[in-house]
C-alpha atoms as a PDB file:
ATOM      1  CA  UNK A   1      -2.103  23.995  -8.931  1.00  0.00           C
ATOM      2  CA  UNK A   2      -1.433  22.214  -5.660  1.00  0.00           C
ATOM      3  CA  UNK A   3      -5.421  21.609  -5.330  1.00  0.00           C
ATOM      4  CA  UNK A   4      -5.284  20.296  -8.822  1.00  0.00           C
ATOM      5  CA  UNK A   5      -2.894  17.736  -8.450  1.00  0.00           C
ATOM      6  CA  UNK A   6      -4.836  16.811  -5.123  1.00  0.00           C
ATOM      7  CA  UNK A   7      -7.848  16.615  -6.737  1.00  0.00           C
ATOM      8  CA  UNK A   8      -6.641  14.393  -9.729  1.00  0.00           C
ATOM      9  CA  UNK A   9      -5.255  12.037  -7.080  1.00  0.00           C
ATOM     10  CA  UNK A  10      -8.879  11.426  -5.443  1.00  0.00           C
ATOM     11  CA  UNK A  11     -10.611  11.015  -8.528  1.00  0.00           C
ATOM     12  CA  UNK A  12      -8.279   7.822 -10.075  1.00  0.00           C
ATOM     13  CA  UNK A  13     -10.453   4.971  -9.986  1.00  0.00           C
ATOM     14  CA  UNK A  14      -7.311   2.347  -9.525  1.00  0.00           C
ATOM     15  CA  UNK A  15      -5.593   2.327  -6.178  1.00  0.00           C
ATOM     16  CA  UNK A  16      -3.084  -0.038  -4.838  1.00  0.00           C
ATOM     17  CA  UNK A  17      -2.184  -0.400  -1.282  1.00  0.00           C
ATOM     18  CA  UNK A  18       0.954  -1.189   1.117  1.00  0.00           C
ATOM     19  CA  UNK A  19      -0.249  -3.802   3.511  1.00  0.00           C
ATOM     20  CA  UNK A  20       1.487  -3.419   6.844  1.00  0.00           C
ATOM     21  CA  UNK A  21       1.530   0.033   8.552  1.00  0.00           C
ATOM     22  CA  UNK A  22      -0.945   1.009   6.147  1.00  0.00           C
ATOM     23  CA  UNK A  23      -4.256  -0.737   5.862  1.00  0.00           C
ATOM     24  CA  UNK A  24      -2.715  -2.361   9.516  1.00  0.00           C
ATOM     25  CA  UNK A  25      -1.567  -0.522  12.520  1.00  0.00           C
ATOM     26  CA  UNK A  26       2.058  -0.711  12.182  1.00  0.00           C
ATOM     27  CA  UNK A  27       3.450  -3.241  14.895  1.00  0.00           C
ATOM     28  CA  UNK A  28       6.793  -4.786  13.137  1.00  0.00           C
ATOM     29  CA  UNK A  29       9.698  -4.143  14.860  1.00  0.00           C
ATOM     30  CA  UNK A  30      12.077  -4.288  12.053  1.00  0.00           C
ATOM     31  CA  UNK A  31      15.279  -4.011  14.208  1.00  0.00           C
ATOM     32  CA  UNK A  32      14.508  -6.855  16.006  1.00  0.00           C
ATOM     33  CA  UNK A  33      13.522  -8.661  13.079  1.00  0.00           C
ATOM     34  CA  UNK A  34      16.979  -7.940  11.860  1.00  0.00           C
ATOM     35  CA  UNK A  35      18.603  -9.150  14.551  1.00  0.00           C
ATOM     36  CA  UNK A  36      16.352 -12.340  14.315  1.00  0.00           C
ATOM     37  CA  UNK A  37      17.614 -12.843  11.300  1.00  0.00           C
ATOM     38  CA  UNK A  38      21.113 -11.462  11.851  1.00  0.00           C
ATOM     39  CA  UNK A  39      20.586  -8.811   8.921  1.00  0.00           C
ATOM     40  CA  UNK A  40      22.797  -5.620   9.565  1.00  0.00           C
ATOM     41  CA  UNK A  41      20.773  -2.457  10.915  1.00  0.00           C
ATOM     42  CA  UNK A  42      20.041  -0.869   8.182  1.00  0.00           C
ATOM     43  CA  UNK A  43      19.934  -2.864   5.766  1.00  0.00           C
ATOM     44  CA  UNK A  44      16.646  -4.182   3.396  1.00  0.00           C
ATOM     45  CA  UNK A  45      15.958  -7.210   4.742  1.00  0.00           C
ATOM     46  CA  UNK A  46      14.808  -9.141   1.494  1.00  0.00           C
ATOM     47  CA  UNK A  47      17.555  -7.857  -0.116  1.00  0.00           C
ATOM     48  CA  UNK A  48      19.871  -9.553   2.409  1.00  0.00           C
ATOM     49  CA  UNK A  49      18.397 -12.615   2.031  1.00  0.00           C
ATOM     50  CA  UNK A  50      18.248 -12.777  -1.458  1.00  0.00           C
ATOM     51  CA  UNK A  51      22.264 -12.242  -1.273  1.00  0.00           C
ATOM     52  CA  UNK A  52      22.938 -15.705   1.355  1.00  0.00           C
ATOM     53  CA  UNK A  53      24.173 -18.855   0.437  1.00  0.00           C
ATOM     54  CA  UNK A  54      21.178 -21.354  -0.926  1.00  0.00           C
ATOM     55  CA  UNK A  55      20.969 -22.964   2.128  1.00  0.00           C
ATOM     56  CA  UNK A  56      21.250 -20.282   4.534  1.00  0.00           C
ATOM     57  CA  UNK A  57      19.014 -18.029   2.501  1.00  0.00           C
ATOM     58  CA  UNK A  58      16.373 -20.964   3.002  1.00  0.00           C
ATOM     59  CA  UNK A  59      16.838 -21.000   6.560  1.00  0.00           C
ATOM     60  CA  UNK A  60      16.489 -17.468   6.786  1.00  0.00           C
ATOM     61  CA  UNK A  61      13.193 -17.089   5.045  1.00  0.00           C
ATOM     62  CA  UNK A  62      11.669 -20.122   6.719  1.00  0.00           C
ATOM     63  CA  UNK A  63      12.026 -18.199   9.464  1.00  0.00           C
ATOM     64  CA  UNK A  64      11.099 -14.770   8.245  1.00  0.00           C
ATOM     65  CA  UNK A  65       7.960 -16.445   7.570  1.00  0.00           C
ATOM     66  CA  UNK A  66       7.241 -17.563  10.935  1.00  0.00           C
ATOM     67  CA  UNK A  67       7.784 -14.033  12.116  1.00  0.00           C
ATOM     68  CA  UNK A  68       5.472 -13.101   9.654  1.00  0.00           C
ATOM     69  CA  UNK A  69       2.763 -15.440  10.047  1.00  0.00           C
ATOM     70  CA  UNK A  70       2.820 -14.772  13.864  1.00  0.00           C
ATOM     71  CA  UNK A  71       2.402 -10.945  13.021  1.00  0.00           C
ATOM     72  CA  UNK A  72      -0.707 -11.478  10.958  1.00  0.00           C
ATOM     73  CA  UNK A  73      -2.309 -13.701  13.748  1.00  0.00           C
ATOM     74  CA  UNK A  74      -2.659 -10.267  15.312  1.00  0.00           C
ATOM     75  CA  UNK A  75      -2.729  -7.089  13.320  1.00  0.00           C
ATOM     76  CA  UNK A  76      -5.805  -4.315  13.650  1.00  0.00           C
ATOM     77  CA  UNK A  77      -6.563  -2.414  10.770  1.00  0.00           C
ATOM     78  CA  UNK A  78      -5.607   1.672  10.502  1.00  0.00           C
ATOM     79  CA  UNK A  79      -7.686   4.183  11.368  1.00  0.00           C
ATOM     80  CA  UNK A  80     -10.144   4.798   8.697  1.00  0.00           C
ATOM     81  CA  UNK A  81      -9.218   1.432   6.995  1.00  0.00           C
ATOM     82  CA  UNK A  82     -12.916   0.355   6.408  1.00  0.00           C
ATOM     83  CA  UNK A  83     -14.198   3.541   5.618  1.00  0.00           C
ATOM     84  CA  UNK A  84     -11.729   4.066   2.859  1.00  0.00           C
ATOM     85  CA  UNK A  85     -12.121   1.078   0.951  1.00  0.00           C
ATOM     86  CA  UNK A  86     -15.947   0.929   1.337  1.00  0.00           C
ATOM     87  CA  UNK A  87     -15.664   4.292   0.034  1.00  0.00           C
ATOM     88  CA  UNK A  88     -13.586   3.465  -2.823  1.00  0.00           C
ATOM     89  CA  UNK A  89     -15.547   0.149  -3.441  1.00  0.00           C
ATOM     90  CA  UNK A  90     -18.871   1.815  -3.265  1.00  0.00           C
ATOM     91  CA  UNK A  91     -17.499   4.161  -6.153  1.00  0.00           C
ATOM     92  CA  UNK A  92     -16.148   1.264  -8.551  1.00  0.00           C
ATOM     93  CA  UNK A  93     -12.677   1.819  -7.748  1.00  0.00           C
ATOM     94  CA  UNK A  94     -10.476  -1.398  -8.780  1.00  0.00           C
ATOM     95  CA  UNK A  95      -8.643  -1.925  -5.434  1.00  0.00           C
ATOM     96  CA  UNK A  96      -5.147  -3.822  -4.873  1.00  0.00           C
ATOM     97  CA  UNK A  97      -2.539  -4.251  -2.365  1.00  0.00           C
ATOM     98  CA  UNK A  98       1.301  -4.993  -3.326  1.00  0.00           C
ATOM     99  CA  UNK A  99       3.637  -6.010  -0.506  1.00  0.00           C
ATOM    100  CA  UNK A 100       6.500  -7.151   0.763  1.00  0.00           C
ATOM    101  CA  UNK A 101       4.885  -9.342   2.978  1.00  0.00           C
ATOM    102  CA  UNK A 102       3.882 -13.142   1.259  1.00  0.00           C
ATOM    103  CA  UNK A 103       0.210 -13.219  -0.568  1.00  0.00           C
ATOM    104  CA  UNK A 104      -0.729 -15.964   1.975  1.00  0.00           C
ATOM    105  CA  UNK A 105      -0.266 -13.906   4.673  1.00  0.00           C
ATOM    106  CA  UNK A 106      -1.295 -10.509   3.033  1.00  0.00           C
ATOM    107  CA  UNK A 107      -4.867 -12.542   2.189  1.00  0.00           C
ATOM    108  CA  UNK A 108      -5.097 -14.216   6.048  1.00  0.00           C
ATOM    109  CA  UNK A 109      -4.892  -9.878   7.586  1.00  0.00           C
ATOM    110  CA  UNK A 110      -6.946  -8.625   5.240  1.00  0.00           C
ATOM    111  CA  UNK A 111      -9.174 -11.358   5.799  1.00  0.00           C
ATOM    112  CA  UNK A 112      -8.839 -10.902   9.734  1.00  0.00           C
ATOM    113  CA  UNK A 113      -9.466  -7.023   9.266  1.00  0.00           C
ATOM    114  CA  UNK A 114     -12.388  -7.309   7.569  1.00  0.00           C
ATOM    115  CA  UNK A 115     -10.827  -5.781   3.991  1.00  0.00           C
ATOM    116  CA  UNK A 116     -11.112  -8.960   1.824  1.00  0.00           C
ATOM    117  CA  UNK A 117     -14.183  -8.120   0.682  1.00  0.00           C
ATOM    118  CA  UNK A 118     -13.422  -5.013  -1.153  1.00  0.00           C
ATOM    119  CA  UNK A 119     -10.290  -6.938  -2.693  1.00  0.00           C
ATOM    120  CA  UNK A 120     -10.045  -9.057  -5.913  1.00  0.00           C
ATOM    121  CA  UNK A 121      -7.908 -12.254  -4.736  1.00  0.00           C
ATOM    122  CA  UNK A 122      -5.739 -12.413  -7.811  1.00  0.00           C
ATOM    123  CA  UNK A 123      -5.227  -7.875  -6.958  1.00  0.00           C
ATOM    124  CA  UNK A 124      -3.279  -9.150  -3.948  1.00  0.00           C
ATOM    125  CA  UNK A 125       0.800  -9.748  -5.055  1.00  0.00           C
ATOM    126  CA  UNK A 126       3.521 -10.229  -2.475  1.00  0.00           C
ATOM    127  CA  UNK A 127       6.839 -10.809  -3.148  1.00  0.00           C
ATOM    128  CA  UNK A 128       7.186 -13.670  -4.786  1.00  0.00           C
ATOM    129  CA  UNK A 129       4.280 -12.687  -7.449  1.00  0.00           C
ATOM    130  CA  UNK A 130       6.061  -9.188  -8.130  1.00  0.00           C
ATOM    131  CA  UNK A 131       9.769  -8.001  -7.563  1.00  0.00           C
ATOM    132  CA  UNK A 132       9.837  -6.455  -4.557  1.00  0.00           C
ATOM    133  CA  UNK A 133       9.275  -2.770  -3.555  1.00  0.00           C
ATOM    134  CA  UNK A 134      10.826  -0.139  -4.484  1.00  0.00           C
ATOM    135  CA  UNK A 135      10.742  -2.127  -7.797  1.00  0.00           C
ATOM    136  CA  UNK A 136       7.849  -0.658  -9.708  1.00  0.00           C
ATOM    137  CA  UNK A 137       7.052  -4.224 -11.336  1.00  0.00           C
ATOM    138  CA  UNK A 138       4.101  -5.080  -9.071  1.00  0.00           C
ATOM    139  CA  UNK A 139       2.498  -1.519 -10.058  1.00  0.00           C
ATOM    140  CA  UNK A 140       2.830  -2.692 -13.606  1.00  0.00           C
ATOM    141  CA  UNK A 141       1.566  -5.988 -13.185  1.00  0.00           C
ATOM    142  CA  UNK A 142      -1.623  -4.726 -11.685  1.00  0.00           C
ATOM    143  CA  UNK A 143      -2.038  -2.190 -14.442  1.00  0.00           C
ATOM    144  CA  UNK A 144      -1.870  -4.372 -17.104  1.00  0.00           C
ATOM    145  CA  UNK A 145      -4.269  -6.927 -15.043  1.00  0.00           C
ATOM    146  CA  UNK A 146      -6.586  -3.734 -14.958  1.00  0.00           C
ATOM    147  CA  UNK A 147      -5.953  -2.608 -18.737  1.00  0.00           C
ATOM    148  CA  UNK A 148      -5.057   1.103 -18.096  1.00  0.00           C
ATOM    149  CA  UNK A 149      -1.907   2.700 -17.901  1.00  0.00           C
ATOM    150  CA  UNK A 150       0.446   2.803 -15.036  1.00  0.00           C
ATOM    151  CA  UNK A 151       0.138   6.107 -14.748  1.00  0.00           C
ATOM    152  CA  UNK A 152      -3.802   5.580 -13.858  1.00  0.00           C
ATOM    153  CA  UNK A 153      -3.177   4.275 -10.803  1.00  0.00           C
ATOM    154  CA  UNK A 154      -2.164   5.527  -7.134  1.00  0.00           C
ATOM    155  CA  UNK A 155       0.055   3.631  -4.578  1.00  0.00           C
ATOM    156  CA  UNK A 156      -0.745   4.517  -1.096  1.00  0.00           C
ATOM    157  CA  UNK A 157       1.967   3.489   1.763  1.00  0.00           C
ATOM    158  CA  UNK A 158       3.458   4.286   4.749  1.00  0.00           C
ATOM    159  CA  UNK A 159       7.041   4.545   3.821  1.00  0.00           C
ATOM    160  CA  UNK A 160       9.810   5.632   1.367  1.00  0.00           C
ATOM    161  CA  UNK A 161       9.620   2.173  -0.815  1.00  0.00           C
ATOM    162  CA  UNK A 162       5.681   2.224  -1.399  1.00  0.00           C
ATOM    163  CA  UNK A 163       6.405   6.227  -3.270  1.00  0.00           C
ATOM    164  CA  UNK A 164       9.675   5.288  -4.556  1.00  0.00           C
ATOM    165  CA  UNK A 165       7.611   2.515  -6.488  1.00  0.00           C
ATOM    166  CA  UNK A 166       4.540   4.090  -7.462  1.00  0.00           C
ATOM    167  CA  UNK A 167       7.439   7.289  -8.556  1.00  0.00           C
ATOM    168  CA  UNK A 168       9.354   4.705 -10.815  1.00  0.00           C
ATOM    169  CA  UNK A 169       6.083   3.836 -12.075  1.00  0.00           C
ATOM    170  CA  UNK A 170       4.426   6.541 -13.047  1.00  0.00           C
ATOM    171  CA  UNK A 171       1.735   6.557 -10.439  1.00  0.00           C
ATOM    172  CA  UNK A 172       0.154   8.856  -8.083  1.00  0.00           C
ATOM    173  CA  UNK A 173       1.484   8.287  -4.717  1.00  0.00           C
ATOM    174  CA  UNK A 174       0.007   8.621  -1.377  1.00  0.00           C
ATOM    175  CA  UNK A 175       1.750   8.846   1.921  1.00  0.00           C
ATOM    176  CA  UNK A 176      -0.157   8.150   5.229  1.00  0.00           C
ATOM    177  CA  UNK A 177       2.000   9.555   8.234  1.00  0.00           C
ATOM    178  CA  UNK A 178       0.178   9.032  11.666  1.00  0.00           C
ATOM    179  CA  UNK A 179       3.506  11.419  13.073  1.00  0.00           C
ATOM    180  CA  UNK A 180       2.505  13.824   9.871  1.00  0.00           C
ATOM    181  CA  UNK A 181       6.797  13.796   9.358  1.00  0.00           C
ATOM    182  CA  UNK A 182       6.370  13.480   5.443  1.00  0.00           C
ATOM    183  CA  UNK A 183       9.837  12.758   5.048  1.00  0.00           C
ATOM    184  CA  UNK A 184       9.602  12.421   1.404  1.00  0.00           C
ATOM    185  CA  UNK A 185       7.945  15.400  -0.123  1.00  0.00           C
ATOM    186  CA  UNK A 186      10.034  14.593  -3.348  1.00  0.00           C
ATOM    187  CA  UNK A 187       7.868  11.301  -3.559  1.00  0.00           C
ATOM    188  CA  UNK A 188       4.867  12.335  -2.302  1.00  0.00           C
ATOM    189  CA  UNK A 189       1.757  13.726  -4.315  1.00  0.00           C
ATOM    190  CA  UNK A 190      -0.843  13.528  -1.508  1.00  0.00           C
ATOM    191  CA  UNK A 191       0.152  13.515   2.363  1.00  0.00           C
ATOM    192  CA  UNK A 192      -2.584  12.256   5.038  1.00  0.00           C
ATOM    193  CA  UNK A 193      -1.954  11.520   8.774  1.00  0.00           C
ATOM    194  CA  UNK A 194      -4.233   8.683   8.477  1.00  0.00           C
ATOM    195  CA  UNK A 195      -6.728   6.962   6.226  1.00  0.00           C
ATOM    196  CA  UNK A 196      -9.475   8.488   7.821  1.00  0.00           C
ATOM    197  CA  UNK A 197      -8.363  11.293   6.939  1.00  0.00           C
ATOM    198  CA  UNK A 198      -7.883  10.214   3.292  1.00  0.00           C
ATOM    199  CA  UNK A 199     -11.523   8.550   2.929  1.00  0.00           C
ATOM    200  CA  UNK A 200     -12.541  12.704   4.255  1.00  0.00           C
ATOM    201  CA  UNK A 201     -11.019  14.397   1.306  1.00  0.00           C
ATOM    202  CA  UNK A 202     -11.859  11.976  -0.946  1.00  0.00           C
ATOM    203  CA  UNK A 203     -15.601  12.063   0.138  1.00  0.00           C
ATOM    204  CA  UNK A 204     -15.019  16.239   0.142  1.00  0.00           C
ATOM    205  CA  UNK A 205     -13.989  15.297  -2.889  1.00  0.00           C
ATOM    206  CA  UNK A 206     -16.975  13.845  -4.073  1.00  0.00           C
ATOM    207  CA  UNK A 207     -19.058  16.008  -2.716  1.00  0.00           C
ATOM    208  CA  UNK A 208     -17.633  19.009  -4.694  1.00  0.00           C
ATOM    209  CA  UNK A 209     -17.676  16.813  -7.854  1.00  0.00           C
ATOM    210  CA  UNK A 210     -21.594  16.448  -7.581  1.00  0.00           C
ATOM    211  CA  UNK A 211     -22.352  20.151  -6.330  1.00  0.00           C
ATOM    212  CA  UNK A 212     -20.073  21.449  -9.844  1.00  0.00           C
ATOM    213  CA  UNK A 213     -22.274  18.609 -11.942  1.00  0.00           C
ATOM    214  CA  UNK A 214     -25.541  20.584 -10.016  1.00  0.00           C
ATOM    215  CA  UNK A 215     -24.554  24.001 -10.360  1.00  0.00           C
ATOM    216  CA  UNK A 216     -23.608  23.036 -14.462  1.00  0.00           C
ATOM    217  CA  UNK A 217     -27.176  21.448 -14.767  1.00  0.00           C
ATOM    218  CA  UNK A 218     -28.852  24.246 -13.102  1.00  0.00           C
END
């Protein structure tokens, strides 16, 4: 059943994508962000903001921006970043990314990684085109810009929010662990230490698909 459920996963043909510490090596520091910011430890930073005076909530995401921008001047796509999506682009697979990050600066890393390519512009939604993660509203803005149902999809991430929102949803989720801790089992249908990893089962995957089709024919 387990190998079932696995194999339903890698055969969806729309899959959405966490941007940072995903498709990018992970390099925010979140606690120092938070103390940047002055945002309790702890605490979702977005959430925090949203919650400040008008004034001091503009402040504070000016400046989360500049953070930000500074970040994607130098991120490095995951292992097995490439691989996957030309993978999944070479198959037809409708490919998104939904973060919590801004769309400008989700399009200027994926442009700097080399991923743009296998991305529609208008698949790409940050947080002020969708309610944030762990909100499942991006997930159902992408479906219905795709015209299948939620539950067609699979959100792959790096942390609890990404499979708490492709959960709410009704998605397949995917969580990519580099220290394989899987703290979420509960959330998790799929659990890879990498995307290199992931792009090998799902070309396994592919593999069997054709050898059943050629044992059938035969």
């Amino acid at each position: 059943m387990e190998n079932d459920s696995r194999q339903g996963i890698l055969r969806k043909t729309h899959w959405v994508f966490d941007l940072d510490g995903t498709l990018t090596v992970a390099i925010h520091d979140f606690a120092h962000i938070r103390n940047v910011l002055g945002v309790p430890q702890g605490t979702d930073i977005l959430g925090h903001l949203e919650g400040l005076p008008e004034a001091e909530g503009m402040r504070a995401r000016a400046l989360l921006q500049s953070i930000e921008e500074e970040l994607a001047g130098r991120t490095e796509p995951a292992e097995g970043a490439l691989e996957l999506l030309q993978l999944l682009h070479g198959r037809g697979t409708r490919i998104g990314v939904l973060t919590r990050n801004t769309r400008d600066n989700a399009l200027t890393t994926l442009s700097r990684i080399g991923l743009l390519p296998f991305i529609g512009a208008g698949d790409v939604l940050g947080r002020d085109d969708a309610r944030a993660k762990p909100d499942p509203d991006g997930i159902h803005k992408l479906a219905c810009r795709w015209g299948v149902p939620a539950a067609a999809l699979v959100m792959v991430g790096d942390y609890a929010f990404d499979l708490q929102t492709g959960r709410a949803a009704g998605a397949g989720t995917v969580h990519v662990d580099p220290a394989r801790a899987f703290r979420w089992p509960e959330l998790t249908d799929l659990a890879v230490g990498s995307l290199a990893e992931l792009a090998q089962a799902l070309q396994a995957s592919v593999s069997s698909s054709w050898s059943a089709i050629c044992t059938i024919s035969s």
